[in-house]
PDB file of N, CA and C in Angstrom:
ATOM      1  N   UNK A   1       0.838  -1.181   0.000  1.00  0.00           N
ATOM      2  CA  UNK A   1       0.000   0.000   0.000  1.00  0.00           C
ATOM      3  C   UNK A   1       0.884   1.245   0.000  1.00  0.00           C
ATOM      4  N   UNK A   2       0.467   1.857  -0.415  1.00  0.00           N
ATOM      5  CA  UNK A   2       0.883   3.611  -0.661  1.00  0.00           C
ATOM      6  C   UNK A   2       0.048   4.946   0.501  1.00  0.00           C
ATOM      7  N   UNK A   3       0.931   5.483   1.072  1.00  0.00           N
ATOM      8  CA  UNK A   3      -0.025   6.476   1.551  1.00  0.00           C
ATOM      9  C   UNK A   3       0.894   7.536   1.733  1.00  0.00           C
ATOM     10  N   UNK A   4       0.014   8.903   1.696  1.00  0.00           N
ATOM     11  CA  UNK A   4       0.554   9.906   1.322  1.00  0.00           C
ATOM     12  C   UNK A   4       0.223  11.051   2.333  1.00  0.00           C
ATOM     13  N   UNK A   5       0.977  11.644   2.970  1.00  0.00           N
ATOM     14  CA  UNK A   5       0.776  12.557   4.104  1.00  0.00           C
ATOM     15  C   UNK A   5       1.458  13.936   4.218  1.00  0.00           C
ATOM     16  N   UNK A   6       0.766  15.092   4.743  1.00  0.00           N
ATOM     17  CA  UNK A   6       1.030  16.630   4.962  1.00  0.00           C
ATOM     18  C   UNK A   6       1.220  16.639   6.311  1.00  0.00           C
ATOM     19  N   UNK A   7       2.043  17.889   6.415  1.00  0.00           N
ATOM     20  CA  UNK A   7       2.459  18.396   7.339  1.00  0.00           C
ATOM     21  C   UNK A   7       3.295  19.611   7.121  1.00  0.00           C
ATOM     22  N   UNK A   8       3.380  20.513   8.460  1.00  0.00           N
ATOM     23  CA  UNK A   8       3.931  21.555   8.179  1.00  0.00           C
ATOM     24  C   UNK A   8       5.101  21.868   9.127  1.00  0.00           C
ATOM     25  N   UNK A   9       6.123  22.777   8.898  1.00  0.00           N
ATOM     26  CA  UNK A   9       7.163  23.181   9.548  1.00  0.00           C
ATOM     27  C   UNK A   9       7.191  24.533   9.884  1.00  0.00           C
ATOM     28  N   UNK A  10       7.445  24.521  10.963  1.00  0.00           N
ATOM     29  CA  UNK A  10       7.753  26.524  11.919  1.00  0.00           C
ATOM     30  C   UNK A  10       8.669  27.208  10.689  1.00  0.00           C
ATOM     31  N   UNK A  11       7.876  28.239  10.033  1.00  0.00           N
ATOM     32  CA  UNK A  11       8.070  28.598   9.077  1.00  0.00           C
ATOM     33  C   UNK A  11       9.697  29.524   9.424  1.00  0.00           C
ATOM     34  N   UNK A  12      10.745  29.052   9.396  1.00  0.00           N
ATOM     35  CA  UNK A  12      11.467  29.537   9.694  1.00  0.00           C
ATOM     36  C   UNK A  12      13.284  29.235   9.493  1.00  0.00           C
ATOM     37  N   UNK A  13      13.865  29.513   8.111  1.00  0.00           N
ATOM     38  CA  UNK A  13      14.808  29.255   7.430  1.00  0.00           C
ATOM     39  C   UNK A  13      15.901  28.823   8.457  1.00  0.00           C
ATOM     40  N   UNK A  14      16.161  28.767   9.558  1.00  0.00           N
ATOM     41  CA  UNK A  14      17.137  27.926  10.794  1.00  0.00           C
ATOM     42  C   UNK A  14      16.231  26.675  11.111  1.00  0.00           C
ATOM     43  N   UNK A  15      15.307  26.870  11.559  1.00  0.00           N
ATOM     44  CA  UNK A  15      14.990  25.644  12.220  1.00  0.00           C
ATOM     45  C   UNK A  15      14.639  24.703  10.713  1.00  0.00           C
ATOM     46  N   UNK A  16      14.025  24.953   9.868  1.00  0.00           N
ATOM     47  CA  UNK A  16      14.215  23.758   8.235  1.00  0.00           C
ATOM     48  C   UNK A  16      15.079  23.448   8.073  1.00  0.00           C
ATOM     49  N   UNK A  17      16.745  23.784   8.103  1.00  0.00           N
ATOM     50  CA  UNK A  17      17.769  23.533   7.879  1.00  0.00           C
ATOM     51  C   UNK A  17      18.121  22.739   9.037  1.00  0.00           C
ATOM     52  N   UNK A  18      17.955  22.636  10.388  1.00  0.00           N
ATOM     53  CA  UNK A  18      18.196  21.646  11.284  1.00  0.00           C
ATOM     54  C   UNK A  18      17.116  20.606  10.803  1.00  0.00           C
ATOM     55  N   UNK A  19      16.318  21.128  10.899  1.00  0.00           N
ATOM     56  CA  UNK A  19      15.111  19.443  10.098  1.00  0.00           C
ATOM     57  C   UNK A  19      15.895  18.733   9.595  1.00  0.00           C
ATOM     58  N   UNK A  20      16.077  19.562   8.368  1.00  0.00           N
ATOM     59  CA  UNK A  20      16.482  18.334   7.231  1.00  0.00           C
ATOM     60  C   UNK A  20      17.885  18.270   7.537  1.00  0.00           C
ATOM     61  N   UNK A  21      18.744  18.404   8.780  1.00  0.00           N
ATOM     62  CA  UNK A  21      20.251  17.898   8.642  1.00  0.00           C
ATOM     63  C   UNK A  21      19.657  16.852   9.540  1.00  0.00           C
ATOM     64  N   UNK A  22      18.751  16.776  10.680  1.00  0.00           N
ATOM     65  CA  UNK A  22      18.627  15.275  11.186  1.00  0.00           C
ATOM     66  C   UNK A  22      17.469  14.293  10.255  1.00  0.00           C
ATOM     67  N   UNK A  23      17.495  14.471   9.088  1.00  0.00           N
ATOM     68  CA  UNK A  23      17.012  13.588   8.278  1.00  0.00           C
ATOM     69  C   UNK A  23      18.183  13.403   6.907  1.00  0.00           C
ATOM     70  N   UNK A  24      19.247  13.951   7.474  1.00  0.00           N
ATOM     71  CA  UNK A  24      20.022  13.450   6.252  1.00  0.00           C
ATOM     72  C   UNK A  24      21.014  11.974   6.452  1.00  0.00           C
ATOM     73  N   UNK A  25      20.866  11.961   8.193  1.00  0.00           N
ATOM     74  CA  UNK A  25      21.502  10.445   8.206  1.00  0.00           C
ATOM     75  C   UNK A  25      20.480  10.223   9.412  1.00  0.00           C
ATOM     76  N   UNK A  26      19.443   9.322   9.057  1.00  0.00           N
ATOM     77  CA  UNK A  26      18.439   8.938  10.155  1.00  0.00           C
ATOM     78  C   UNK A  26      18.993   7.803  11.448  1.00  0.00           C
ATOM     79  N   UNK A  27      18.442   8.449  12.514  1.00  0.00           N
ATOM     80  CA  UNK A  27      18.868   7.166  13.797  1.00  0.00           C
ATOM     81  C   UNK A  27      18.719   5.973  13.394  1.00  0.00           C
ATOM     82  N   UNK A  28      19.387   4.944  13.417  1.00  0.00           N
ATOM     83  CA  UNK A  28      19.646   3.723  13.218  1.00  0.00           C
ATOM     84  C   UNK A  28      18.567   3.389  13.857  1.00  0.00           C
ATOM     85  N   UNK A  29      18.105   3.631  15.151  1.00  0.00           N
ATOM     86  CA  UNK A  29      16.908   3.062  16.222  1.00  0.00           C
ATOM     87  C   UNK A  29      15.918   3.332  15.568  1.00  0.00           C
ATOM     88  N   UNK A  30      15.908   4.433  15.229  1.00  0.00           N
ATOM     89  CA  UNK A  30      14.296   5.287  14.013  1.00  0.00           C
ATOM     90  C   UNK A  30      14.522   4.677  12.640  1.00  0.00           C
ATOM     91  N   UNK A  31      15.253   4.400  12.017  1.00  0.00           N
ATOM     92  CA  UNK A  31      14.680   3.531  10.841  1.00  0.00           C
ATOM     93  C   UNK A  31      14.266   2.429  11.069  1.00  0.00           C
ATOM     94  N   UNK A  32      14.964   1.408  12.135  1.00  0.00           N
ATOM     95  CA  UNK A  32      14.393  -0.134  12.543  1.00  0.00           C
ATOM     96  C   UNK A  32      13.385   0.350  12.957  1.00  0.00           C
ATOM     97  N   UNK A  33      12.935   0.952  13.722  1.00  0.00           N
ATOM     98  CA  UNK A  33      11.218   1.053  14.203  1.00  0.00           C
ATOM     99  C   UNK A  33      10.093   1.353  12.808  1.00  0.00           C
ATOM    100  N   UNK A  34      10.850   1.960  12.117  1.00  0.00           N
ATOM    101  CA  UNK A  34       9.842   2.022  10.479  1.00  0.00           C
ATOM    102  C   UNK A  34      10.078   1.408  10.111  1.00  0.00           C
ATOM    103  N   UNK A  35      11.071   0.520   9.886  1.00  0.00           N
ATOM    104  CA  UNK A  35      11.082  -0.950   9.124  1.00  0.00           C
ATOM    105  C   UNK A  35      10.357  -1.867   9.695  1.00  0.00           C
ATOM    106  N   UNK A  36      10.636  -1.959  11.112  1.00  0.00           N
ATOM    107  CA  UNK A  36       9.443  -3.053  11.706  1.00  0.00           C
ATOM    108  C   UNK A  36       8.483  -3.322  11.833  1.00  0.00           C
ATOM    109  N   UNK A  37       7.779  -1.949  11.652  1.00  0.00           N
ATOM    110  CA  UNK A  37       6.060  -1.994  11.320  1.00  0.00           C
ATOM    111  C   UNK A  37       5.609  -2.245  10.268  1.00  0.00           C
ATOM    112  N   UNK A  38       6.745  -2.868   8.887  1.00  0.00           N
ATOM    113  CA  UNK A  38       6.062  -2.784   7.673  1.00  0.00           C
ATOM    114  C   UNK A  38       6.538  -1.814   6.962  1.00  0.00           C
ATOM    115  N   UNK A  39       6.923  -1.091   7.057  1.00  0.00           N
ATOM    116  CA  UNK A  39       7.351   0.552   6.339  1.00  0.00           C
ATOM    117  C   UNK A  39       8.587   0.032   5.244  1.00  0.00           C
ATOM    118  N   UNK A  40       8.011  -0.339   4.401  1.00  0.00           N
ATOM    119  CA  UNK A  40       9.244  -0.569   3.292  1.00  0.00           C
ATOM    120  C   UNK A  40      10.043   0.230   2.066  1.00  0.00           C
ATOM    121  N   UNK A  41       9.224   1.801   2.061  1.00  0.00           N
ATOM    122  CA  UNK A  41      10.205   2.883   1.751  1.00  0.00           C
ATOM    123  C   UNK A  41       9.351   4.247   2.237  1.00  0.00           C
ATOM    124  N   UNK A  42      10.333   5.213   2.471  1.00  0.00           N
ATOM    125  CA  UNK A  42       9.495   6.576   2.911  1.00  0.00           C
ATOM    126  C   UNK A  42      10.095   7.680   2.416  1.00  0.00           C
ATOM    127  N   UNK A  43       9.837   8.602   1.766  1.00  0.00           N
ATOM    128  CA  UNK A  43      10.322   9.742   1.398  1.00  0.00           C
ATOM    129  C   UNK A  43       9.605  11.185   1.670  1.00  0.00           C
ATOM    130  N   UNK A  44      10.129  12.071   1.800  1.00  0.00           N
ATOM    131  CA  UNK A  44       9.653  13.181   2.462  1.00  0.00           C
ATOM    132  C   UNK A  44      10.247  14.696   1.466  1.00  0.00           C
ATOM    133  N   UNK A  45       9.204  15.144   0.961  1.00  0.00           N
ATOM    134  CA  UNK A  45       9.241  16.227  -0.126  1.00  0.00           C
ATOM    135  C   UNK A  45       9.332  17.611   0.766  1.00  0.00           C
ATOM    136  N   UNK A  46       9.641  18.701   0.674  1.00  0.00           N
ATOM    137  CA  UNK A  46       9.571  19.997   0.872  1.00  0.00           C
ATOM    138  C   UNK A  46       9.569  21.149   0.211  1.00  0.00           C
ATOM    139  N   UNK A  47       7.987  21.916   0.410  1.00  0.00           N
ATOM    140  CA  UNK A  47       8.197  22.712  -0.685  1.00  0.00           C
ATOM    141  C   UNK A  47       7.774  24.236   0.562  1.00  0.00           C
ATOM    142  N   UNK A  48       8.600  25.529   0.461  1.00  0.00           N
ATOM    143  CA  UNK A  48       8.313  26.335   1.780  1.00  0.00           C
ATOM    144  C   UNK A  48       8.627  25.406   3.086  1.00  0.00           C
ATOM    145  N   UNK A  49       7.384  25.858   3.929  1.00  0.00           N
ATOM    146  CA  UNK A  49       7.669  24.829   4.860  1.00  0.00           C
ATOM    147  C   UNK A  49       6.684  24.140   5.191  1.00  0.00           C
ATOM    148  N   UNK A  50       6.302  23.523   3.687  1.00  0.00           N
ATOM    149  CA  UNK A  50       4.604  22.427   3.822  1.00  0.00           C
ATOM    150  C   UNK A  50       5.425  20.889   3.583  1.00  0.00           C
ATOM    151  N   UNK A  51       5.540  19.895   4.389  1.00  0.00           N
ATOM    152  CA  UNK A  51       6.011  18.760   4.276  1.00  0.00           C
ATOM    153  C   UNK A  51       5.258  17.748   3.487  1.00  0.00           C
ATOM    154  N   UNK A  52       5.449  16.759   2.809  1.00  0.00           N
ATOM    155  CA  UNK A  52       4.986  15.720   1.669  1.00  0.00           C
ATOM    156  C   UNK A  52       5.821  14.486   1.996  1.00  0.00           C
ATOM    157  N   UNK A  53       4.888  13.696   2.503  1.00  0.00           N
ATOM    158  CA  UNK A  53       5.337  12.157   2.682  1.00  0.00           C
ATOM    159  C   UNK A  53       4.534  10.729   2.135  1.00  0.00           C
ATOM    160  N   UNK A  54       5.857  10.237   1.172  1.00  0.00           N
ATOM    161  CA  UNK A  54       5.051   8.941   0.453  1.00  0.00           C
ATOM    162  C   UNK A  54       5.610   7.849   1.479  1.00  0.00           C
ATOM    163  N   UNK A  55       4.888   7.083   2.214  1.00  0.00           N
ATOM    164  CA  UNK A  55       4.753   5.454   2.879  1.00  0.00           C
ATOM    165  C   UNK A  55       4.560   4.805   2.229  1.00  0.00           C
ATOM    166  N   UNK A  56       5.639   3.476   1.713  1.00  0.00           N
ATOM    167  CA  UNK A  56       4.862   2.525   1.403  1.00  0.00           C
ATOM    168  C   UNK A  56       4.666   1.428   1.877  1.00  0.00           C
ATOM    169  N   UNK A  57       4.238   0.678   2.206  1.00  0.00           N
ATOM    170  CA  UNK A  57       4.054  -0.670   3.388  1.00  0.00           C
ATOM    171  C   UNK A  57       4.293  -1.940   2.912  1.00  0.00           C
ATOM    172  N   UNK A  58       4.286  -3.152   3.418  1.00  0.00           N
ATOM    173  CA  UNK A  58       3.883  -4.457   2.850  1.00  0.00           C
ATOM    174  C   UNK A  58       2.641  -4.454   3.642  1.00  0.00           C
ATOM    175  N   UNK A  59       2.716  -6.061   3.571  1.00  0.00           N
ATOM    176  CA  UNK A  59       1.362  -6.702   3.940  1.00  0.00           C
ATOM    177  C   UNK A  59       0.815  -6.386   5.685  1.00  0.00           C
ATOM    178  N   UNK A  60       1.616  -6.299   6.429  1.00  0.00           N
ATOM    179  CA  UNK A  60       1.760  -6.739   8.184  1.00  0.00           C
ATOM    180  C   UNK A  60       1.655  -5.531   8.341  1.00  0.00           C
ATOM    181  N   UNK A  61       1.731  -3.944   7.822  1.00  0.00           N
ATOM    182  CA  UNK A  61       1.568  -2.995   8.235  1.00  0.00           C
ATOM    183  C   UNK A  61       0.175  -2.698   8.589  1.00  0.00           C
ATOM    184  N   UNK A  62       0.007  -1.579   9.591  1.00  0.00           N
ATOM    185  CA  UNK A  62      -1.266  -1.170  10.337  1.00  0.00           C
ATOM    186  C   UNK A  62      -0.862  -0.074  10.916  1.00  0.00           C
ATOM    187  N   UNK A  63      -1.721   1.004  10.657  1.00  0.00           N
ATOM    188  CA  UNK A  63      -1.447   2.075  11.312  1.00  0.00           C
ATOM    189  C   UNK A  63      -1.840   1.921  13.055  1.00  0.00           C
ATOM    190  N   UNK A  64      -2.641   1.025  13.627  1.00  0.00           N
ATOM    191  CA  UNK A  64      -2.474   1.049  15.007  1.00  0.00           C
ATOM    192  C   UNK A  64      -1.585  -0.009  15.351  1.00  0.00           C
ATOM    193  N   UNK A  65      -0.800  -1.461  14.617  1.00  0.00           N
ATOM    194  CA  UNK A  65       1.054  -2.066  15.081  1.00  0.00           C
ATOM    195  C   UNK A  65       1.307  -1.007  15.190  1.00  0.00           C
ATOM    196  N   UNK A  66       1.682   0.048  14.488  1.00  0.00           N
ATOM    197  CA  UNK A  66       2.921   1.361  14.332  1.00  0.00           C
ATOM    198  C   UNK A  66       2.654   1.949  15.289  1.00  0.00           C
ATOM    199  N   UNK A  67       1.467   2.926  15.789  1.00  0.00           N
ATOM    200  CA  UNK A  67       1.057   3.070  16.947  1.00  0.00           C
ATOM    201  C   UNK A  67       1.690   2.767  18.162  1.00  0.00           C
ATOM    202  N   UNK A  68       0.970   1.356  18.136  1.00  0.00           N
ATOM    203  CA  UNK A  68       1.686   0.515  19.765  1.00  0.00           C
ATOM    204  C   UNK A  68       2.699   0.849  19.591  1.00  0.00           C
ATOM    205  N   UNK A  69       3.407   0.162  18.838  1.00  0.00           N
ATOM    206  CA  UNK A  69       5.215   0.173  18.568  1.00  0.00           C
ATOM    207  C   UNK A  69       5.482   1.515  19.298  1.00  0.00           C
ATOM    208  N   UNK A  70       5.536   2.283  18.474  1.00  0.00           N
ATOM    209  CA  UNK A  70       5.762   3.510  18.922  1.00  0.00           C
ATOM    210  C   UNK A  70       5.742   4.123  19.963  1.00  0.00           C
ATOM    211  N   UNK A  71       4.920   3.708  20.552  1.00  0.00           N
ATOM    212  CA  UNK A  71       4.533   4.196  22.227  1.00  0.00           C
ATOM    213  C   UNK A  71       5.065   3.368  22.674  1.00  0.00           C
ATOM    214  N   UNK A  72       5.312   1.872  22.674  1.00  0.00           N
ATOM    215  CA  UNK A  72       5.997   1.644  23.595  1.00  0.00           C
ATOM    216  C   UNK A  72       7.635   1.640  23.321  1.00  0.00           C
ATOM    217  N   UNK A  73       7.734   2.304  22.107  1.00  0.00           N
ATOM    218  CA  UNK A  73       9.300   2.455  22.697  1.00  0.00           C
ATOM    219  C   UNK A  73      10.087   4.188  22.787  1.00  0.00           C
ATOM    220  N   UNK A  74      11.035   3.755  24.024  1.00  0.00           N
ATOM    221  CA  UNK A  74      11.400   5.693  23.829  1.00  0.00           C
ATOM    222  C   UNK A  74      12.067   5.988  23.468  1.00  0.00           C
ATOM    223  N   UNK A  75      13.165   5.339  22.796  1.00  0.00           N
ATOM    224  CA  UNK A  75      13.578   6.407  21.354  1.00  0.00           C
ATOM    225  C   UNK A  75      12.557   6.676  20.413  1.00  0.00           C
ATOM    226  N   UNK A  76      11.503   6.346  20.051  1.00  0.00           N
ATOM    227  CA  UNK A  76      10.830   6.553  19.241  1.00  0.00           C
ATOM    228  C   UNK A  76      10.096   8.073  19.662  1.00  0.00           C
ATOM    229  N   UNK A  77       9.822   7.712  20.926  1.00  0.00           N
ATOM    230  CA  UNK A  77       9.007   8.905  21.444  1.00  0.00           C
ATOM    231  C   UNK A  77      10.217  10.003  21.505  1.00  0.00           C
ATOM    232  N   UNK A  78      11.533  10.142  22.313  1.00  0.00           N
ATOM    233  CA  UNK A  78      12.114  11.070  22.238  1.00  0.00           C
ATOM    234  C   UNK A  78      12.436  11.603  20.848  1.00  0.00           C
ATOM    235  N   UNK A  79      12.507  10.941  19.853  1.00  0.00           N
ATOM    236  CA  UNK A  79      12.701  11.410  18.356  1.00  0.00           C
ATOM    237  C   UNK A  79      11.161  12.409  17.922  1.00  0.00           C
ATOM    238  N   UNK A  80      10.112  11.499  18.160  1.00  0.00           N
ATOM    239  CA  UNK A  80       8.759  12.709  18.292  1.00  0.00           C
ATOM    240  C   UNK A  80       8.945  14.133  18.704  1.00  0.00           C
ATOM    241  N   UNK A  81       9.222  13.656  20.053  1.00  0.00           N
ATOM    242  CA  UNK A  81       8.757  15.294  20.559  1.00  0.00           C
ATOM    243  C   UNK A  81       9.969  16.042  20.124  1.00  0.00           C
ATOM    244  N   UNK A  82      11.327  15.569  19.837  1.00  0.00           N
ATOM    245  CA  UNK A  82      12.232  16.433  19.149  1.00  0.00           C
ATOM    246  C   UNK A  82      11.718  17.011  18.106  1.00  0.00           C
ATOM    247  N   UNK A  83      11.186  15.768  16.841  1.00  0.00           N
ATOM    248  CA  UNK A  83      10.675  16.681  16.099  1.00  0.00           C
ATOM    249  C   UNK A  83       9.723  17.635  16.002  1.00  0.00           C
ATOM    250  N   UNK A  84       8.932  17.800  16.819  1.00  0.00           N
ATOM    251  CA  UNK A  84       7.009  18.333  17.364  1.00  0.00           C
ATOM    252  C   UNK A  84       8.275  20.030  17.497  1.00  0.00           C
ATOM    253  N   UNK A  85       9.431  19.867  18.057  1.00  0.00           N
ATOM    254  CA  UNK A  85       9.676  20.936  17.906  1.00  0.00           C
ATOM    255  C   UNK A  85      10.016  21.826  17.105  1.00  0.00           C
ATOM    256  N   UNK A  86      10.226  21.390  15.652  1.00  0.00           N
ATOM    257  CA  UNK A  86       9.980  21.956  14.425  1.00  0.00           C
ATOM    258  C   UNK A  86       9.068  21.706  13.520  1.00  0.00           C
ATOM    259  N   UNK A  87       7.790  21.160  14.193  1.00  0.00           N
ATOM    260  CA  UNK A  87       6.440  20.970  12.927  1.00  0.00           C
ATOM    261  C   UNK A  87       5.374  21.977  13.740  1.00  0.00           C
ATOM    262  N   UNK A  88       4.419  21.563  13.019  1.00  0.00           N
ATOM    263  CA  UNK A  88       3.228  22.423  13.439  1.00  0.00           C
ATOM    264  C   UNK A  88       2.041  21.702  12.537  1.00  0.00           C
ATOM    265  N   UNK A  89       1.071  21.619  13.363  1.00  0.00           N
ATOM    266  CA  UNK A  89       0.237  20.911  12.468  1.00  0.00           C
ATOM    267  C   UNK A  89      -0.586  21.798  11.489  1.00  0.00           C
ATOM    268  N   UNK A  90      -1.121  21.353  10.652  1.00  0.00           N
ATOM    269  CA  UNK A  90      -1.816  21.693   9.174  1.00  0.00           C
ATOM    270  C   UNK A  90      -3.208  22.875  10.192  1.00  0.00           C
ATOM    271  N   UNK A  91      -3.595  23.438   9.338  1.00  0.00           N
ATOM    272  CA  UNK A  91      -4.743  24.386  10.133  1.00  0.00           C
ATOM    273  C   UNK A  91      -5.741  23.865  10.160  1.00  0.00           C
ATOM    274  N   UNK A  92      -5.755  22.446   9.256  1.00  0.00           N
ATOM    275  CA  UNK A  92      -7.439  21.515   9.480  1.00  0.00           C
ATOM    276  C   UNK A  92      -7.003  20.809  10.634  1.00  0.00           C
ATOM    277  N   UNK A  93      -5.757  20.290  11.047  1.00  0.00           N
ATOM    278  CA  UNK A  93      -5.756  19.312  12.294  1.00  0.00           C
ATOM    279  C   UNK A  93      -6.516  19.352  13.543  1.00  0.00           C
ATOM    280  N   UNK A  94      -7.063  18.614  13.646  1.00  0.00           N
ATOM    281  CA  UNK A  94      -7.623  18.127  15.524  1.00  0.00           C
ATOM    282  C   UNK A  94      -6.040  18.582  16.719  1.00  0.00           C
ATOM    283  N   UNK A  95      -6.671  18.425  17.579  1.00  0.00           N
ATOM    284  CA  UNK A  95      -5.884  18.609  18.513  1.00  0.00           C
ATOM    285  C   UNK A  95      -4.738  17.343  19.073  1.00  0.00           C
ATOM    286  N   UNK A  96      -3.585  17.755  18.897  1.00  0.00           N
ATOM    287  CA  UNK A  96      -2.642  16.284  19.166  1.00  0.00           C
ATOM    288  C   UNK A  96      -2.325  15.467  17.760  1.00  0.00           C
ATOM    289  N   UNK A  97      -2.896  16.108  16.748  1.00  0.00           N
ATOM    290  CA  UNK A  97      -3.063  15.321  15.261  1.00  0.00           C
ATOM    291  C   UNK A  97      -1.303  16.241  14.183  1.00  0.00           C
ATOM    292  N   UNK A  98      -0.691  14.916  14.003  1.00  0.00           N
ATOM    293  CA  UNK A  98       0.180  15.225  13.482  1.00  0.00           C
ATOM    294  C   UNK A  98       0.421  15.025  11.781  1.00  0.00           C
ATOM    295  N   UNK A  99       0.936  14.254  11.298  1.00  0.00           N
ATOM    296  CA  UNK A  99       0.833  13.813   9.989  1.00  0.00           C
ATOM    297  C   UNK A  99      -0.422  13.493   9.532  1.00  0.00           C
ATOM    298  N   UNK A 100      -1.155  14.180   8.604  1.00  0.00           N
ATOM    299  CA  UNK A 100      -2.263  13.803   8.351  1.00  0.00           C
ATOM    300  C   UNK A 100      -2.431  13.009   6.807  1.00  0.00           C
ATOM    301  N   UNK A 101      -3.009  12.242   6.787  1.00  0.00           N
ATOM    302  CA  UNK A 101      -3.437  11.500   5.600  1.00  0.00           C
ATOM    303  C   UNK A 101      -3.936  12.203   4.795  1.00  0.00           C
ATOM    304  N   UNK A 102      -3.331  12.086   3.196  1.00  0.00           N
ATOM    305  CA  UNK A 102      -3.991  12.684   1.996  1.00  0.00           C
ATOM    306  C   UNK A 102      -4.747  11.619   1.694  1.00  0.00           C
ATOM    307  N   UNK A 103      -5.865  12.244   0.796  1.00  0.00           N
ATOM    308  CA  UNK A 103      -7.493  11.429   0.046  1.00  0.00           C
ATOM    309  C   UNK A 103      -6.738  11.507  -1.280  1.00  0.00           C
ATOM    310  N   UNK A 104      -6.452  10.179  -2.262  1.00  0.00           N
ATOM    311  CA  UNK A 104      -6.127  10.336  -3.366  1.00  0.00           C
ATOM    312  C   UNK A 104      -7.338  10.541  -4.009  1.00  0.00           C
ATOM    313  N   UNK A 105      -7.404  11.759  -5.034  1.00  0.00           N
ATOM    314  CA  UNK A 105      -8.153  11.927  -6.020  1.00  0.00           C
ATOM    315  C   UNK A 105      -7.953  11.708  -7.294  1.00  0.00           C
ATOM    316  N   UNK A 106      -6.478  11.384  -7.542  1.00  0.00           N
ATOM    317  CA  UNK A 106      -7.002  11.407  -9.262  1.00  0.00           C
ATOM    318  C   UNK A 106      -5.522   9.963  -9.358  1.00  0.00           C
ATOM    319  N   UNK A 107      -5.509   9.219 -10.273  1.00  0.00           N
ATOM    320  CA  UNK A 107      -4.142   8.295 -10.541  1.00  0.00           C
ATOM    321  C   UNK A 107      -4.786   8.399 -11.898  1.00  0.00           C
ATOM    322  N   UNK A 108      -3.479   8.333 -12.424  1.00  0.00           N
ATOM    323  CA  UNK A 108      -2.997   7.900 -14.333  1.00  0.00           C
ATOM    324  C   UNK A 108      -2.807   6.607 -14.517  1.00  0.00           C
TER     325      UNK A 108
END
């Protein structure tokens, strides 16, 4: 499966440039935790500071495995709230709502 997600960044030319230097060599602990849920490639677009992410999964993936996983482990969580400190959620988000799922509308 394919899924495709927004998000946004503290609009602010220092803190994007720390973003993307701790995504230019990812924690060894934070990629095994996306590999283990299924997560079999991920890429992350930037255009300003509106974020674009393609997931793609195998079969065993679930967005509530990833979930659990996640919570129960704390590098995972300390890598969160590190990042929570340079995102911001989208202006449709709920409260506590981070990466949000795009609705595909159109494929070729």
């Amino acid at each position: 499966m394919r899924y495709c997600f927004a998000l946004d960044l503290i609009d602010d030319p220092a803190s994007i440039a720390e973003y993307e230097k701790y995504h230019e060599k990812l924690r060894p602990e934070i990629e095994e935790s996306i590999r283990s849920a299924g997560i079999t490639e991920m890429e992350i677009y930037r255009i300003g500071n509106r974020l674009f992410m393609i997931m793609e999964t195998d079969e065993s993936f679930s967005f509530e495995k990833k979930a659990a996983m996640d919570a129960a482990n704390p590098k995972v969580q300390e890598w969160e709230a590190l990042m929570w400190t340079y995102q911001q959620a989208l202006p449709m988000a709920k409260p506590g709502e981070k990466w949000m799922l795009l609705d595909n509308i159109f494929t070729l």
